[in-house]
Protein backbone atom coordinates (compact mmCIF):
# COMPACT_ATOMS: atom_id res chain seq x y z
CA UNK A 1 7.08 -85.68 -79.31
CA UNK A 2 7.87 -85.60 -83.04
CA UNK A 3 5.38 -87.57 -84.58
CA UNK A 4 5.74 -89.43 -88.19
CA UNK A 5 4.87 -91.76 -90.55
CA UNK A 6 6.40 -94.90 -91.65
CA UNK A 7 6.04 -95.79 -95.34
CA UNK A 8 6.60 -98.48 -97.16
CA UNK A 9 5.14 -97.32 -100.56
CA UNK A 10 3.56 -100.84 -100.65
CA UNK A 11 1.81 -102.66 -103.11
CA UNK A 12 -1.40 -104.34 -102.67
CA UNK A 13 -2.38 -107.24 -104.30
CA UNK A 14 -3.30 -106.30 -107.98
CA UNK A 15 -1.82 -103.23 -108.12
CA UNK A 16 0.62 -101.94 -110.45
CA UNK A 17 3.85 -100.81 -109.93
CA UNK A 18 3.08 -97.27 -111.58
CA UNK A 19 -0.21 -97.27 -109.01
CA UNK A 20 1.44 -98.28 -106.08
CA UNK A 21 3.97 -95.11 -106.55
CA UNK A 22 1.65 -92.37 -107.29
CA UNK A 23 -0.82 -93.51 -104.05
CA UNK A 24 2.21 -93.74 -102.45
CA UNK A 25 3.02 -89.84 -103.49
CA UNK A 26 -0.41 -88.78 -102.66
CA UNK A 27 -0.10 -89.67 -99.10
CA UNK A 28 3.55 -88.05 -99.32
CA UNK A 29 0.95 -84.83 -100.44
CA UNK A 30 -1.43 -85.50 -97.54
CA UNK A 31 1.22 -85.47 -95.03
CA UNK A 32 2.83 -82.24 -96.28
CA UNK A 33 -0.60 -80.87 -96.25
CA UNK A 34 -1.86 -81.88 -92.81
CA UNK A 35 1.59 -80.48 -91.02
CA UNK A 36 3.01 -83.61 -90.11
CA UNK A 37 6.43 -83.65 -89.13
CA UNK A 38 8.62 -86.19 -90.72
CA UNK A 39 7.52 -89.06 -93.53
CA UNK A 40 9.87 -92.21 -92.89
CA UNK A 41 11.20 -93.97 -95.92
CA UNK A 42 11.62 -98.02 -95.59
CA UNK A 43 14.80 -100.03 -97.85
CA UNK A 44 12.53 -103.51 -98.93
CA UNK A 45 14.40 -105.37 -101.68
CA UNK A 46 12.75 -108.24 -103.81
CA UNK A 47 9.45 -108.30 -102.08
CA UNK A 48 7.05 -107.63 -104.69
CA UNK A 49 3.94 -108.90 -103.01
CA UNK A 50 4.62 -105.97 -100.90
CA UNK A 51 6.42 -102.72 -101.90
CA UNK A 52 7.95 -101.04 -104.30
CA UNK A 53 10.49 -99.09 -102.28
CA UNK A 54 13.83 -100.52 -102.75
CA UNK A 55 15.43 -97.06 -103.64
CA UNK A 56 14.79 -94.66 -100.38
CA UNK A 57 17.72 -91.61 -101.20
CA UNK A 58 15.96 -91.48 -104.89
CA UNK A 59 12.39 -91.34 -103.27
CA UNK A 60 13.58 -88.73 -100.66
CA UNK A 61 14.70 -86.51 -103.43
CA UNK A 62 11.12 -86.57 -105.27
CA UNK A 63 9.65 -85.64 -102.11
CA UNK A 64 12.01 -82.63 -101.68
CA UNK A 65 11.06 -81.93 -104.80
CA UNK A 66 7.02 -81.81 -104.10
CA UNK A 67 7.18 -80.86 -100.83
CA UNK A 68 8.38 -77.29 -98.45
CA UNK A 69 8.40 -78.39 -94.65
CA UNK A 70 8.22 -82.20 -94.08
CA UNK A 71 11.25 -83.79 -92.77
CA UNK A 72 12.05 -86.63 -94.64
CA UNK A 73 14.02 -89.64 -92.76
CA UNK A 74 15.07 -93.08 -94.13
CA UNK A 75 13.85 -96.01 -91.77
CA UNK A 76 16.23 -97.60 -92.76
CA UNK A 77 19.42 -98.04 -95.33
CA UNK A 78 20.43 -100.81 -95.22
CA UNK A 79 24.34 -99.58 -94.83
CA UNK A 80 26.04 -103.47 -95.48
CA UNK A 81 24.82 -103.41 -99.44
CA UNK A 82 26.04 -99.76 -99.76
CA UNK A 83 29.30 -98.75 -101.18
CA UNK A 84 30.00 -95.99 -98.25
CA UNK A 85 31.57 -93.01 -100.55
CA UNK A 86 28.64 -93.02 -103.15
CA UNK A 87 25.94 -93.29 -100.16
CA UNK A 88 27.76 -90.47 -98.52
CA UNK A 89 27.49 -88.22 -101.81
CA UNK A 90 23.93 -89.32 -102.36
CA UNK A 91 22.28 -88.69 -98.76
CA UNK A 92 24.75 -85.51 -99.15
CA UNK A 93 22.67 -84.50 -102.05
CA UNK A 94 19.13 -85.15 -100.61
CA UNK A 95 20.19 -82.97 -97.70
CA UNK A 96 20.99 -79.83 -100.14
CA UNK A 97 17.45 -80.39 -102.24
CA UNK A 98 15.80 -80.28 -99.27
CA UNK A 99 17.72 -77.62 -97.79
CA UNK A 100 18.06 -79.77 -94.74
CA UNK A 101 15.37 -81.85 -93.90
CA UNK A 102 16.71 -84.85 -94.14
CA UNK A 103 17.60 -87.60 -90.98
CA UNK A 104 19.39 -90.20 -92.37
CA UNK A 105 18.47 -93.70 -90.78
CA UNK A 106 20.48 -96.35 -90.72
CA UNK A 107 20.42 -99.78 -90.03
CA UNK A 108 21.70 -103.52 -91.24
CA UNK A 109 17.91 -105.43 -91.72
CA UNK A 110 17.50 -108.36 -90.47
CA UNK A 111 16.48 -110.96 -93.84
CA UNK A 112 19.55 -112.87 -94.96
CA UNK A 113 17.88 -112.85 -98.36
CA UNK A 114 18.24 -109.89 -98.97
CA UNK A 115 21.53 -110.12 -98.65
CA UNK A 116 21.60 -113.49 -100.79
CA UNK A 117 20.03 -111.35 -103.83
CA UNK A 118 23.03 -109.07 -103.03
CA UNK A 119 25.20 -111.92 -103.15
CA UNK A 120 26.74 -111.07 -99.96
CA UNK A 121 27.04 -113.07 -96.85
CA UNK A 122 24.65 -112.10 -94.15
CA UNK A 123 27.36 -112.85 -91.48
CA UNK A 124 29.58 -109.81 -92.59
CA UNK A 125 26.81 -107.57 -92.34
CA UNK A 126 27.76 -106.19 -88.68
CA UNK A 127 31.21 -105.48 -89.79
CA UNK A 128 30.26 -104.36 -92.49
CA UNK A 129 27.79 -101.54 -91.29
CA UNK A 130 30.12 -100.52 -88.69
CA UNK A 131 32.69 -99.52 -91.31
CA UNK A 132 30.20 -98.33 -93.38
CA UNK A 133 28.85 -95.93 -90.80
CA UNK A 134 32.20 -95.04 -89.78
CA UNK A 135 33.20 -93.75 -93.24
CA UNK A 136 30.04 -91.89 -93.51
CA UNK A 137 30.56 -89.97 -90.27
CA UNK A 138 33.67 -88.66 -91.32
CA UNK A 139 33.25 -87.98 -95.15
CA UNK A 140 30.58 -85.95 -93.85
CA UNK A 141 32.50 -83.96 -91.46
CA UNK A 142 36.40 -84.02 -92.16
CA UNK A 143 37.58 -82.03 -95.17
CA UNK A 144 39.47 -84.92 -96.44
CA UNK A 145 39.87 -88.17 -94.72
CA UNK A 146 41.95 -91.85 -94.68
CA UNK A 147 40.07 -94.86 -93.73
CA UNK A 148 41.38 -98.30 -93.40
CA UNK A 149 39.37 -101.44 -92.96
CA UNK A 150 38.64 -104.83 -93.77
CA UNK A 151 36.58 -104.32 -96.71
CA UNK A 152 36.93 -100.71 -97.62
CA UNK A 153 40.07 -98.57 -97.88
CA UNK A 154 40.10 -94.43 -98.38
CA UNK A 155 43.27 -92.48 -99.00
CA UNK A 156 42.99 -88.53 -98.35
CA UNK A 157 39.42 -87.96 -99.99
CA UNK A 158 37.26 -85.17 -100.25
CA UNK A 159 33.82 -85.55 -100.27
CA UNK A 160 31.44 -83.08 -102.70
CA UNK A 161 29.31 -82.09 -101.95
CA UNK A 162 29.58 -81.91 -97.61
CA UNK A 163 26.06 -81.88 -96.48
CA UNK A 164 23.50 -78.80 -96.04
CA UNK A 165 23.52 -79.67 -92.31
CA UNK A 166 26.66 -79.46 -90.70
CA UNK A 167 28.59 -81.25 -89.99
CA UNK A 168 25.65 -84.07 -91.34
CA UNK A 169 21.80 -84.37 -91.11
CA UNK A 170 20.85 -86.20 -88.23
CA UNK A 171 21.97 -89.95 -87.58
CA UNK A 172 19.44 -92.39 -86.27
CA UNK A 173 20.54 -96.08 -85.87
CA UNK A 174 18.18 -99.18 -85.66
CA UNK A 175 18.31 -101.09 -82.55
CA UNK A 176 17.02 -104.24 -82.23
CA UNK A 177 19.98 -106.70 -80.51
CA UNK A 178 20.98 -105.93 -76.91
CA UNK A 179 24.41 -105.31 -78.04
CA UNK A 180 23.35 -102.86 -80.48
CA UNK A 181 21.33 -100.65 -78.08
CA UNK A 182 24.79 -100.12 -75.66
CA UNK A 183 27.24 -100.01 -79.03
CA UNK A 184 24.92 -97.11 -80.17
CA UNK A 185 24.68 -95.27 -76.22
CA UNK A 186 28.77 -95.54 -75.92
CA UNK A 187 28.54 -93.60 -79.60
CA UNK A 188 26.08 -91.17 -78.76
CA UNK A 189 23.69 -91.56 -81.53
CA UNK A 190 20.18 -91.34 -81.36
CA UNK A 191 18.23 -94.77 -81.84
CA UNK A 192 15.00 -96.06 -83.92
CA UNK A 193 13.34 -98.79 -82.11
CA UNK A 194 10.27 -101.23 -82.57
CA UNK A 195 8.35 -104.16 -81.74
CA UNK A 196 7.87 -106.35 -84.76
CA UNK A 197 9.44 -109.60 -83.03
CA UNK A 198 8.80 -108.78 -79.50
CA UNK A 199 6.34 -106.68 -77.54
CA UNK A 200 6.42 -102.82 -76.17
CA UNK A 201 6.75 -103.57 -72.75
CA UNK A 202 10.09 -105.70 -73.54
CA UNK A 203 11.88 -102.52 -74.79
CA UNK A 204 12.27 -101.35 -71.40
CA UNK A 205 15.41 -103.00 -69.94
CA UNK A 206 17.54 -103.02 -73.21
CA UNK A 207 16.50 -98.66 -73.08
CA UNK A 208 17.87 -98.70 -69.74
CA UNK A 209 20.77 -99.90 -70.98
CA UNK A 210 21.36 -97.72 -73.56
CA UNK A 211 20.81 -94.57 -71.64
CA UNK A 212 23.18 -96.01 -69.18
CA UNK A 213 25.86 -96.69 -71.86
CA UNK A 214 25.21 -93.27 -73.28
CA UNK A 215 25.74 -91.47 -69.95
CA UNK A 216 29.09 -94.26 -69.56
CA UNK A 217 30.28 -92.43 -72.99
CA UNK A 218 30.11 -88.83 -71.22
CA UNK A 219 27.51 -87.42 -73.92
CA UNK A 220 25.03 -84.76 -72.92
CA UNK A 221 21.20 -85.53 -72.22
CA UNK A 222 19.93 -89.39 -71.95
CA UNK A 223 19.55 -90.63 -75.53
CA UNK A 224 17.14 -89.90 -77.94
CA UNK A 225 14.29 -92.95 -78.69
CA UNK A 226 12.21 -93.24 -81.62
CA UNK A 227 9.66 -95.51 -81.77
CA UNK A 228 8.39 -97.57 -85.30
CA UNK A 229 4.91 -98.93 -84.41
CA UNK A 230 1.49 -99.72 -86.17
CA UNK A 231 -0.80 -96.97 -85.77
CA UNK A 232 -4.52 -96.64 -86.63
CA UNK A 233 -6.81 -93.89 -86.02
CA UNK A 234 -10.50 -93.71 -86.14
CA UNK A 235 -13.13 -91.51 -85.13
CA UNK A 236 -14.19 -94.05 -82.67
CA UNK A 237 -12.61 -97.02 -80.85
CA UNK A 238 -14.75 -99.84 -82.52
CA UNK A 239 -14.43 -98.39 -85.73
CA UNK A 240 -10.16 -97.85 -85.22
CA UNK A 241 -9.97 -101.55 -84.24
CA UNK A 242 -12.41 -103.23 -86.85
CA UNK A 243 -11.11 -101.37 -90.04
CA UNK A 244 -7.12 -102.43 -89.60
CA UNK A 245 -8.08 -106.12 -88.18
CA UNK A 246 -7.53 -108.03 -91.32
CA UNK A 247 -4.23 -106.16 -92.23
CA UNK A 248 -2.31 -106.09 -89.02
CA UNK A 249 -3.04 -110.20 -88.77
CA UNK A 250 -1.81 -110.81 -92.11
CA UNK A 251 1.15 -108.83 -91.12
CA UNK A 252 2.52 -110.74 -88.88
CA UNK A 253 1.40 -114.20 -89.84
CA UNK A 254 4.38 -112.70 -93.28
CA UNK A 255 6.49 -111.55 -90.42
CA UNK A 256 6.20 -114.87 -88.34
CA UNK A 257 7.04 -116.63 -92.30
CA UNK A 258 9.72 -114.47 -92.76
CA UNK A 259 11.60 -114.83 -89.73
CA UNK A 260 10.99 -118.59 -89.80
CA UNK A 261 12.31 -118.76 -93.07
CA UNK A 262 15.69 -116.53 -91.97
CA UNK A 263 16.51 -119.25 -89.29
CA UNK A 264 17.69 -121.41 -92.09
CA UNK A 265 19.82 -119.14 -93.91
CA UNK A 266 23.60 -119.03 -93.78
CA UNK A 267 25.24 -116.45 -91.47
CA UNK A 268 22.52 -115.58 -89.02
CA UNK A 269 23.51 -116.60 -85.08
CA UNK A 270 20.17 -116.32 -83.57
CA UNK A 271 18.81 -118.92 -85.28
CA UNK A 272 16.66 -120.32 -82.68
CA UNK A 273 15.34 -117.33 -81.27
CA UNK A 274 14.33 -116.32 -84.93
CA UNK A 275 12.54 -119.60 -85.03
CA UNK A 276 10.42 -119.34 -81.80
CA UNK A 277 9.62 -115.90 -82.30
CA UNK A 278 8.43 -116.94 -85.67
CA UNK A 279 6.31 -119.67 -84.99
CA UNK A 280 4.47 -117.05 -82.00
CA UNK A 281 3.84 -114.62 -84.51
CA UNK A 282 2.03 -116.97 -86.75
CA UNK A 283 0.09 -118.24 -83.73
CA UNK A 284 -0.79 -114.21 -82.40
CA UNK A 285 -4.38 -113.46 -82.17
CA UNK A 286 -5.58 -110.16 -82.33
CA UNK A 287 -6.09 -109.14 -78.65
CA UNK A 288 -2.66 -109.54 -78.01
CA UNK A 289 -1.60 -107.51 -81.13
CA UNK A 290 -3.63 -104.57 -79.84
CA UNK A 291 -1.99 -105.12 -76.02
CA UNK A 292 1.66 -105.24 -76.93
CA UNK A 293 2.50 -104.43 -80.23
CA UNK A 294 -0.34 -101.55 -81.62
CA UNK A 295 -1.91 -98.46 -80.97
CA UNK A 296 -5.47 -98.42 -82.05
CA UNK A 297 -8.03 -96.57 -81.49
CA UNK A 298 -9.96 -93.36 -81.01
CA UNK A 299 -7.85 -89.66 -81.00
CA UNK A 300 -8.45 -90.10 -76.97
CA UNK A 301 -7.06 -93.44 -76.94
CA UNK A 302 -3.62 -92.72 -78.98
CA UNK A 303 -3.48 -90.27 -77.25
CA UNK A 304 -3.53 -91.42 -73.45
CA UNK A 305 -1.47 -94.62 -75.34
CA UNK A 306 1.42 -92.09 -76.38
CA UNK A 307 1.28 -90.26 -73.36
CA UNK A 308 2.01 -93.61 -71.33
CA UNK A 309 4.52 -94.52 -73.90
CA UNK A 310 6.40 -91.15 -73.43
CA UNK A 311 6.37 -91.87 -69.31
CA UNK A 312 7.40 -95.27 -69.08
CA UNK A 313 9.83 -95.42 -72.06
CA UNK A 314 10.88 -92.08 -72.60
CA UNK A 315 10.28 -91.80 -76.46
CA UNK A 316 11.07 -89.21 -78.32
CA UNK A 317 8.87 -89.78 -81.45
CA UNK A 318 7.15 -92.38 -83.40
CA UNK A 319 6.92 -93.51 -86.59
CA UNK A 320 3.21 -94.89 -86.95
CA UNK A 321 3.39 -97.18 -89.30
CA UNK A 322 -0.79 -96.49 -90.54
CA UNK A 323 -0.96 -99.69 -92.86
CA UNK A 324 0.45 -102.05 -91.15
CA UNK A 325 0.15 -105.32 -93.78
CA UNK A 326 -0.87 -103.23 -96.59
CA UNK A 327 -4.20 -104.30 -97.07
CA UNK A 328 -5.88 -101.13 -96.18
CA UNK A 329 -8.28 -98.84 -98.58
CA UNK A 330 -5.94 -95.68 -99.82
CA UNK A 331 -9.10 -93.21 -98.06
CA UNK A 332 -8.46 -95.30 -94.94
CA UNK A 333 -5.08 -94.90 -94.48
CA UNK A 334 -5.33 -91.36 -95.36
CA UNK A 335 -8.22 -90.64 -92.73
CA UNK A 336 -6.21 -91.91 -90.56
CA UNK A 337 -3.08 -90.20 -90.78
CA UNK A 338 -5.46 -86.34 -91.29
CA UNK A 339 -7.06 -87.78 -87.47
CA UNK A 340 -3.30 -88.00 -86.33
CA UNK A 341 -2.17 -85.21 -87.58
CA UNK A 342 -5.83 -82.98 -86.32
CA UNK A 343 -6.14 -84.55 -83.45
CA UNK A 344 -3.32 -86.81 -81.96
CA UNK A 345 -0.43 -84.40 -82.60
CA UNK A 346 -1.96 -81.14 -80.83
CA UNK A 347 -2.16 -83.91 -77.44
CA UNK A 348 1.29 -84.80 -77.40
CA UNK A 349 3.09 -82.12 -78.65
């Protein structure tokens, strides 16, 4: 199982911008340092009460820069707000500076306003990523290509520089409507999963049917899964579930806001489901955080949590997302990511 972090380079209240970044980088430092294998880069636009990571491909190419074996993946860019040729030059470059360690994630985020600071309706975004991801696959790997399209149109271009992995680094898409999950098994591409709006044990029928749509498409194997989940580790189970309490709760009560507030906004169609789901994350308690949406705990207890992950839903990987709400101490989060890496990765490896 490949095992890595999710990071948002957040902010915590008070901080500074120039803070936030270099304890962001230090854990970056930490993760190099305590063999991890891959630190996942988030896309968060006008959020300020909560990170300062709105530029992924620029942070991916500081951490090439500092670091020798980490794998660094974006979780995810947002493809819609990208112009396709530049993000295909960009994410071409990263992959060269770190002589191949990138895995380019990709995805079309859920917030409408994010979209609205864009000023770009929400309700082109799924066309919008599937030409944008189209482009990208084949700038990457044709010599010169054409592209026609609704919003974008290519005429016998040549892409410089092609990437250091050929033909292209790894392509992970984020899954998260049903229709997504068979779209991306007919395509054959690896998928990034999680359970922000619903629980763990509700992944199960929509991976079903994206291996079956990705054996349908004739590609080798059954699908690759990687998981985005909060993750805490402590040295003992009391401890691992008292320290992140606070945190994970506000998370999701700014979750529950957020997707509230996106059932009002122009362009989204699951308006109503946004809204329910919502209201029941504002109204979670903590028991149920830790039963269907959390691993917590002792080494032991990731562990034998992973473990029953990896049988009954076949992931791949993780990305443990270690503070979850952003309220943790810096020598938290990084005791629990050197426990994870010491402890958790040697079991399920």
């Amino acid at each position: 199982m490949e095992i890595g972090i999710f990071h948002e380079f957040g902010r915590r209240r008070g901080q500074s911008e120039a803070h936030a970044f270099g304890e962001a980088f230090d854990l970056v430092d930490a993760a190099e340092r305590f063999g991890l294998d891959a630190v996942w880069l988030a896309e968060i636009h006008v959020a300020p009460e909560r990170s300062v990571l709105s530029a992924p491909l620029n942070i991916a190419t500081a951490i090439a820069c500092r670091t020798e074996r980490v794998k660094i993946g974006i979780a995810v860019q947002v493809l819609p707000l990208c112009h396709p040729l530049r993000l295909a030059e960009e994410a071409a470059t990263v992959d060269h500076i770190s002589r191949g360690r990138l895995i380019f994630g990709a995805g079309r985020s859920g917030l409408p306003r994010t979209y609205e600071a864009y000023g770009l309706p929400y309700g082109e975004s799924r066309e919008r990523f599937n030409e944008t991801l189209e482009i990208l696959r084949h700038a990457w790997s044709d010599e010169r290509f054409s592209y026609r399209g609704n919003y974008y149109k290519f005429d016998n271009v040549c892409l410089v520089p092609k990437p250091y992995q050929r033909p292209h680094p790894p392509i992970r898409v984020a899954a998260n409507s049903d229709d997504t999950f068979v779209a991306m098994g007919r395509l054959g591409l690896p998928i990034l999963v999680a359970v922000r709006r619903g629980t763990l044990e509700e992944l199960a029928p929509n991976l079903r049917a994206y291996r079956a749509a990705w054996q349908a498409g004739g590609h080798p194997g059954e699908g690759e899964v990687y998981l985005r989940v909060p993750v805490f580790v402590g040295e003992r189970d009391a401890e691992a579930r008292a320290v992140p309490e606070e945190s994970i709760m506000y998370f999701y009560r700014y979750l529950g806001e957020r997707l509230a507030d996106s059932a009002t906004r122009a362009g989204v169609s699951d308006a109503v489901d946004r809204a329910a789901r919502g209201q029941r994350l504002q109204n979670i308690t903590y028991e149920e955080a830790l039963r269907d949406k959390v691993i917590v705990g002792s080494p032991a207890t990731v562990v034998d949590r992973l473990k029953g992950l990896q049988r009954d839903l076949g992931i791949d990987g993780i990305l443990a997302e270690l503070n979850c709400g952003g309220l943790l101490a810096a020598e938290d989060v990084t005791r629990s990511l050197e426990l994870l890496c010491a402890e958790v990765m040697p079991g399920v490896h």
